[in-house]
Protein backbone atom coordinates (compact mmCIF):
# COMPACT_ATOMS: atom_id res chain seq x y z
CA UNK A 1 -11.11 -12.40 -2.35
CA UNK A 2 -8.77 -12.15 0.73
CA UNK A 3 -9.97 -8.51 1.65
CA UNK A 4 -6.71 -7.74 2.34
CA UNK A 5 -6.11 -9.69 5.75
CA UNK A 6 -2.75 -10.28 4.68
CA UNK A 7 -0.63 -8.44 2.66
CA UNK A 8 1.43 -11.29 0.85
CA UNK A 9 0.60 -14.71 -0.27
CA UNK A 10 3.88 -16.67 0.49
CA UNK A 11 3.98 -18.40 3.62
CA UNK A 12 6.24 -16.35 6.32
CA UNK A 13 8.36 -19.68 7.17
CA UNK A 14 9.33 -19.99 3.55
CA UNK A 15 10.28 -16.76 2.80
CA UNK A 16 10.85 -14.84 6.14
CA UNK A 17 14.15 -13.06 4.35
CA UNK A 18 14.43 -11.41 1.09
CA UNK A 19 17.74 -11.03 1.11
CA UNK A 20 18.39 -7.25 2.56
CA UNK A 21 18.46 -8.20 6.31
CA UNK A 22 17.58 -11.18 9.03
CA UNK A 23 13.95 -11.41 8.27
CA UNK A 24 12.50 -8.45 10.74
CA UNK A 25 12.48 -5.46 8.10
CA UNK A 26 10.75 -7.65 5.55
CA UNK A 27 7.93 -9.30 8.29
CA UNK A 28 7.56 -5.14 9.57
CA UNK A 29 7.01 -4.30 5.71
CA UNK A 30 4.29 -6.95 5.12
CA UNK A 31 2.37 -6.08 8.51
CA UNK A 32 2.53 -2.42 7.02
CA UNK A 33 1.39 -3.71 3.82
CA UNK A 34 -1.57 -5.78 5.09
CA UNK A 35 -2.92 -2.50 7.04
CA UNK A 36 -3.27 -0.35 3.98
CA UNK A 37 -4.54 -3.30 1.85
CA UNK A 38 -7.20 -3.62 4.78
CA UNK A 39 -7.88 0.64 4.82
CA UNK A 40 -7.90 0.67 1.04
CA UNK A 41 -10.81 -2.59 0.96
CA UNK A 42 -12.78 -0.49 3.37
CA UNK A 43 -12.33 3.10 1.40
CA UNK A 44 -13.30 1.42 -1.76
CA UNK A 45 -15.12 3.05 -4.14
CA UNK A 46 -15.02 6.24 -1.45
CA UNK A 47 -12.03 7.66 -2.62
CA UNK A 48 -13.49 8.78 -6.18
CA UNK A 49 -16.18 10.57 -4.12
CA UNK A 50 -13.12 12.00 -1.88
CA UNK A 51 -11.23 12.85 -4.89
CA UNK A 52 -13.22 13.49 -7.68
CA UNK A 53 -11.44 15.90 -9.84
CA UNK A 54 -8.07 14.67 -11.07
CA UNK A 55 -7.09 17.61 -13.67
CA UNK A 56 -3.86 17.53 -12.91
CA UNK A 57 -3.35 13.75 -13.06
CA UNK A 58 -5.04 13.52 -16.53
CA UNK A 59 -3.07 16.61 -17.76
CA UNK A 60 0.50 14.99 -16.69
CA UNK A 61 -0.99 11.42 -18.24
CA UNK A 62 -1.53 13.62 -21.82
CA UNK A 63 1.62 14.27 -21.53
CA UNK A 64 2.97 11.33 -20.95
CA UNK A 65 0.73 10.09 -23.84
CA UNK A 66 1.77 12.78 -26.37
CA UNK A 67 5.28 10.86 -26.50
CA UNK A 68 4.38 6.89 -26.63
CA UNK A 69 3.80 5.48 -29.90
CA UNK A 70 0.41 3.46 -30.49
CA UNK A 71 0.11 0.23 -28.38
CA UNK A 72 3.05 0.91 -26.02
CA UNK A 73 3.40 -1.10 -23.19
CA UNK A 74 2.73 0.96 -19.84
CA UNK A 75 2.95 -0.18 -16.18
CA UNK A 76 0.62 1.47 -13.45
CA UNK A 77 1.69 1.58 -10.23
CA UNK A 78 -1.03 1.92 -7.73
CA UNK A 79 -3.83 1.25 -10.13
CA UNK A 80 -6.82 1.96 -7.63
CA UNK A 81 -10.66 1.64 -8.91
CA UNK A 82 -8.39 2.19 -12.64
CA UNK A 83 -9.57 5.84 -13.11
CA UNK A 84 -8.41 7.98 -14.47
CA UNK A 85 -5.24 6.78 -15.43
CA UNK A 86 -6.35 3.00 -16.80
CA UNK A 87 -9.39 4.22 -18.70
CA UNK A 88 -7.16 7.32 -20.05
CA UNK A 89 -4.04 4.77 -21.04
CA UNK A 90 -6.33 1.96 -22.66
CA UNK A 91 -8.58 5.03 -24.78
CA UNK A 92 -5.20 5.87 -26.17
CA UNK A 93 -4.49 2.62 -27.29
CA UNK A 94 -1.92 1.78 -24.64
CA UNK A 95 -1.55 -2.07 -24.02
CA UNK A 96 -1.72 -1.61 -19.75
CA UNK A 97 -0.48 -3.56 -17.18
CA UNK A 98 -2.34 -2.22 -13.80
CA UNK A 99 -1.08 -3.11 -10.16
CA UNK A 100 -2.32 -2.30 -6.74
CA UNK A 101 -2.13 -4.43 -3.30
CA UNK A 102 -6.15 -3.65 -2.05
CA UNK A 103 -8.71 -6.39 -3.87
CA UNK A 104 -11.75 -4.62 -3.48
CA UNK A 105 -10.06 -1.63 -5.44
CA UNK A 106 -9.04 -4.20 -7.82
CA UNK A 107 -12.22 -5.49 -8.22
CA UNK A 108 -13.79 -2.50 -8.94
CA UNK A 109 -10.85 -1.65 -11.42
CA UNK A 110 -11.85 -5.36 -13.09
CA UNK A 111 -15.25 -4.71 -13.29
CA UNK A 112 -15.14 -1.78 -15.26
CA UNK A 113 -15.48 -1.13 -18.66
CA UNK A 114 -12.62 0.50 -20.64
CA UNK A 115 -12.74 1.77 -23.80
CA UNK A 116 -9.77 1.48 -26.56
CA UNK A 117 -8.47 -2.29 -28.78
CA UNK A 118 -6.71 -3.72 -25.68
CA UNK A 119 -7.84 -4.25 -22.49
CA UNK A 120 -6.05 -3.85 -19.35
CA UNK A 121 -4.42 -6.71 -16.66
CA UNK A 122 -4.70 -6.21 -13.34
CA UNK A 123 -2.19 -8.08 -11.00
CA UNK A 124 -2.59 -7.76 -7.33
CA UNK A 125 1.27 -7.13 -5.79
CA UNK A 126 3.07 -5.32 -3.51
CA UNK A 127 5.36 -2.24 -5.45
CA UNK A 128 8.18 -2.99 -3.04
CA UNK A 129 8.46 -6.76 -5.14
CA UNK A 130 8.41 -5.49 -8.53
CA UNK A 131 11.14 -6.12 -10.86
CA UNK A 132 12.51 -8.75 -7.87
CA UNK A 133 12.15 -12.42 -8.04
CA UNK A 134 9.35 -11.86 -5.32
CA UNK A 135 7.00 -10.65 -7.96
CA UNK A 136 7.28 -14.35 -9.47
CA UNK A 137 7.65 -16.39 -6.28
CA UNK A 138 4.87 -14.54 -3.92
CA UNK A 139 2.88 -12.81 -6.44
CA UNK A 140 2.78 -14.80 -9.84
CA UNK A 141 3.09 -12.71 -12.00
CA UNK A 142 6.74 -13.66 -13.36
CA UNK A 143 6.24 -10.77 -16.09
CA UNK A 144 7.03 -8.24 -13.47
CA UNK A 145 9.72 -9.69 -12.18
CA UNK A 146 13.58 -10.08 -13.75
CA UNK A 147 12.48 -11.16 -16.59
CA UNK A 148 10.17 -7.93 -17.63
CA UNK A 149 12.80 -5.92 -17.17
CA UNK A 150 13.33 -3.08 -19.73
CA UNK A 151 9.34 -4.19 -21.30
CA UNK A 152 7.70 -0.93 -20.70
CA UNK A 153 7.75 2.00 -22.55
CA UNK A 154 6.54 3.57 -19.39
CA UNK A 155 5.55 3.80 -15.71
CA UNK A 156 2.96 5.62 -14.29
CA UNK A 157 2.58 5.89 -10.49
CA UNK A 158 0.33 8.80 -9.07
CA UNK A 159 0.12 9.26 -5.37
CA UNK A 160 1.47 5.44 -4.76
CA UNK A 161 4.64 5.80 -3.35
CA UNK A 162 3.29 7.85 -0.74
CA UNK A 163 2.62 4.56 0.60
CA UNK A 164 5.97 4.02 1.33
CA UNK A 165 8.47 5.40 3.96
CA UNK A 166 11.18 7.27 2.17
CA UNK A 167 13.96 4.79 2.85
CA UNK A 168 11.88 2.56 0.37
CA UNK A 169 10.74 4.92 -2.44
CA UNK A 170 14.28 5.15 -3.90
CA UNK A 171 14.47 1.27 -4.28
CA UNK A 172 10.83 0.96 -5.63
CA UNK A 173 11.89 3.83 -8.42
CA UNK A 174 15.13 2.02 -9.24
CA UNK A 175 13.09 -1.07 -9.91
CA UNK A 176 10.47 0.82 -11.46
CA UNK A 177 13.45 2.38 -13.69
CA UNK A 178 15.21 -1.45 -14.34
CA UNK A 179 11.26 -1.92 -15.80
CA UNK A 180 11.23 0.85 -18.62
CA UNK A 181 13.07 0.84 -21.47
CA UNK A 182 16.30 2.73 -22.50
CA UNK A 183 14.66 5.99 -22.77
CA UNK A 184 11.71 5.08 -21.10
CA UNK A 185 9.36 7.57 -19.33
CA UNK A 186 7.95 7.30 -15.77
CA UNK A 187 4.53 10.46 -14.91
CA UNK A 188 4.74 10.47 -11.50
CA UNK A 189 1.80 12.32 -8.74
CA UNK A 190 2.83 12.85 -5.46
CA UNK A 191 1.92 15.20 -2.25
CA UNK A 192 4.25 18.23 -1.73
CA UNK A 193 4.88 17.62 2.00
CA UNK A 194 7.66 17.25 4.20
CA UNK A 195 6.71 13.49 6.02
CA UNK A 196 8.26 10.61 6.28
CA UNK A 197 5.57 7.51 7.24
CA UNK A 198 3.53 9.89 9.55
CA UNK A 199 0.02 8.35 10.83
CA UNK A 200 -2.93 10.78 9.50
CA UNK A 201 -6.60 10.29 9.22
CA UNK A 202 -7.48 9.56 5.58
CA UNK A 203 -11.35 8.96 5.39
CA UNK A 204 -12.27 7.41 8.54
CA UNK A 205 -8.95 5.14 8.15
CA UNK A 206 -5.32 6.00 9.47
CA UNK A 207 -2.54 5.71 7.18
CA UNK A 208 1.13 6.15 6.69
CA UNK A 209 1.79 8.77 4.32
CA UNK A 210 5.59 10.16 3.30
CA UNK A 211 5.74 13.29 1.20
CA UNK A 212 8.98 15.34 -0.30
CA UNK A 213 9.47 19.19 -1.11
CA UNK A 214 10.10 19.26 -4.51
CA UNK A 215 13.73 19.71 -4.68
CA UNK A 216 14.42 16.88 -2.24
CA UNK A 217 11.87 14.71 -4.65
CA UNK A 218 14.02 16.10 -7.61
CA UNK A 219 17.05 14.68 -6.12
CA UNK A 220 15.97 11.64 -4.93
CA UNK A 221 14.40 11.21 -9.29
CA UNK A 222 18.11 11.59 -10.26
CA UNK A 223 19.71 9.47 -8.10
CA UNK A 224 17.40 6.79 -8.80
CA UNK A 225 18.51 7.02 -12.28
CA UNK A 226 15.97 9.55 -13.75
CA UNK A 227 15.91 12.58 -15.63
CA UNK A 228 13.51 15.11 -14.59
CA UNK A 229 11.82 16.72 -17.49
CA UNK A 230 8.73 18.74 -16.43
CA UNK A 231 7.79 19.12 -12.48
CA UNK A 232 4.31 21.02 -12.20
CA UNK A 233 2.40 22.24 -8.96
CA UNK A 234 -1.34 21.84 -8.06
CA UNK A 235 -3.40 22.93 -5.66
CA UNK A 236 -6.04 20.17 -4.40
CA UNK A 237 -8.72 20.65 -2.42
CA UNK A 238 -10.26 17.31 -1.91
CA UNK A 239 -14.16 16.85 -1.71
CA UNK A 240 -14.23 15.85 2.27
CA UNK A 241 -14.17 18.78 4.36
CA UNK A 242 -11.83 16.63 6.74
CA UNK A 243 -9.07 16.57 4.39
CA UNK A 244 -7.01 19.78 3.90
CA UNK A 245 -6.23 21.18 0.85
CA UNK A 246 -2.54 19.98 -0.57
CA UNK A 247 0.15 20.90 -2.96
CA UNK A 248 0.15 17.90 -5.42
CA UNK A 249 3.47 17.42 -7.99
CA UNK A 250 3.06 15.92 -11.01
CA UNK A 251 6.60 14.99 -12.40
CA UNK A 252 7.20 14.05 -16.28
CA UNK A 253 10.80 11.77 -16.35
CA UNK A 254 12.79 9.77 -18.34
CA UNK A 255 15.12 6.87 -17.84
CA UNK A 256 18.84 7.76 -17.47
CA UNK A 257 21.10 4.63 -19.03
């Protein structure tokens, strides 16, 4: 287990450029990376105490369920400790793929039992890779690269692309889009906020967090090549006093093309 000390496997002097720029974005991206790996190791198991209801998140993933046949294929994006959305997925008789860039989280997603016929992978990989050639190359896991494209009936990603400054979350949801299907569905969770990769406190860590108002995250769905179905509103107030209460979205969408 690397604890998340460093963010991506593939040695810097090998693969310094991927392709968008002269190296600098994609070193700056990785350092990023490797800090919330390390923040999410530490939180662990910590955020299910910080966040232990997740109504809305299991009402949008019913949802989503309500329209996959049995054993569909179904990516999650930002998998965590795997609940709720793993344990909900594989009880419905979903056959899941499960990502996140943290290794304790994924260890505690691994070590979990999960009820349902097929259990669930977990990959460790960095969202910004999948669907590229990186997802092979730096991450092996070749299924999530090119050659899975269009393999998932659908995507879910709750509160992961917060992660991400904004000038990234429209590439990750194209690639998240050249995953799915013709027709394929993505439930996405995200934080109603205006931010774009603002430092905040986020128990006893700091990290980067980006946020939309919900027409601006509506627009930014359909450009990426989605159709927006159902957007819902939740209030949140998390379990640690030192968090404020938020305005979560929960987004139902389809693939456009």
């Amino acid at each position: 287990m690397t604890t998340g000390q460093i963010s991506d496997p593939f040695p810097l002097d090998e693969d310094a450029d991927d392709g968008s720029g002269d190296g600098t974005d994609v070193l700056h991206r990785r350092a990023e990376r490797a800090l919330q790996a390390v923040a999410f190791d530490t939180i662990g198991a910590g955020y299910g105490e910080a966040f232990p209801a997740k109504d809305g998140q299991l009402a949008c993933g019913s949802r989503l369920l309500a329209r996959l046949e049995p054993g569909a294929a179904v990516l999650d994006v930002g998998c965590g400790t795997g609940d709720p959305t793993v344990r909900q997925l594989t009880a419905a008789g979903m056959r899941v793929t499960a990502v996140d860039l943290s290794d304790v989280m994924l260890a505690l997603a691994r070590a979990a039992r999960y009820p349902g016929p097929h259990a669930p992978a977990f990959h460790r990989i960095d969202m910004y890779d999948l669907a590229t050639d990186r997802a092979g190359r730096a991450w092996n896991v070749p299924g999530l690269g090119p050659r899975g494209h269009g393999g998932f009936a659908a995507v879910t990603a709750f509160f992961s692309l917060i992660l991400l400054p904004q000038d990234e979350i429209p590439a990750v949801l194209s690639r998240l889009r050249s995953l799915l299907r013709p027709g394929g569905l993505l439930a996405l969770g995200m934080v109603e906020a205006d931010l774009d990769h603002v430092p905040l406190p986020f128990l006893g860590r700091e990290l980067r967090i980006s946020g939309y108002l919900r027409e601006d995250l509506e627009r930014v769905l359909v450009e990426s090549g989605f159709a927006v179905e159902e957007q819902l509103g939740h209030s949140y107030a998390p379990a640690s006093t030192a968090l404020p209460p938020e305005e979560q979205l929960f987004l139902c969408c389809r693939r456009v093309g």
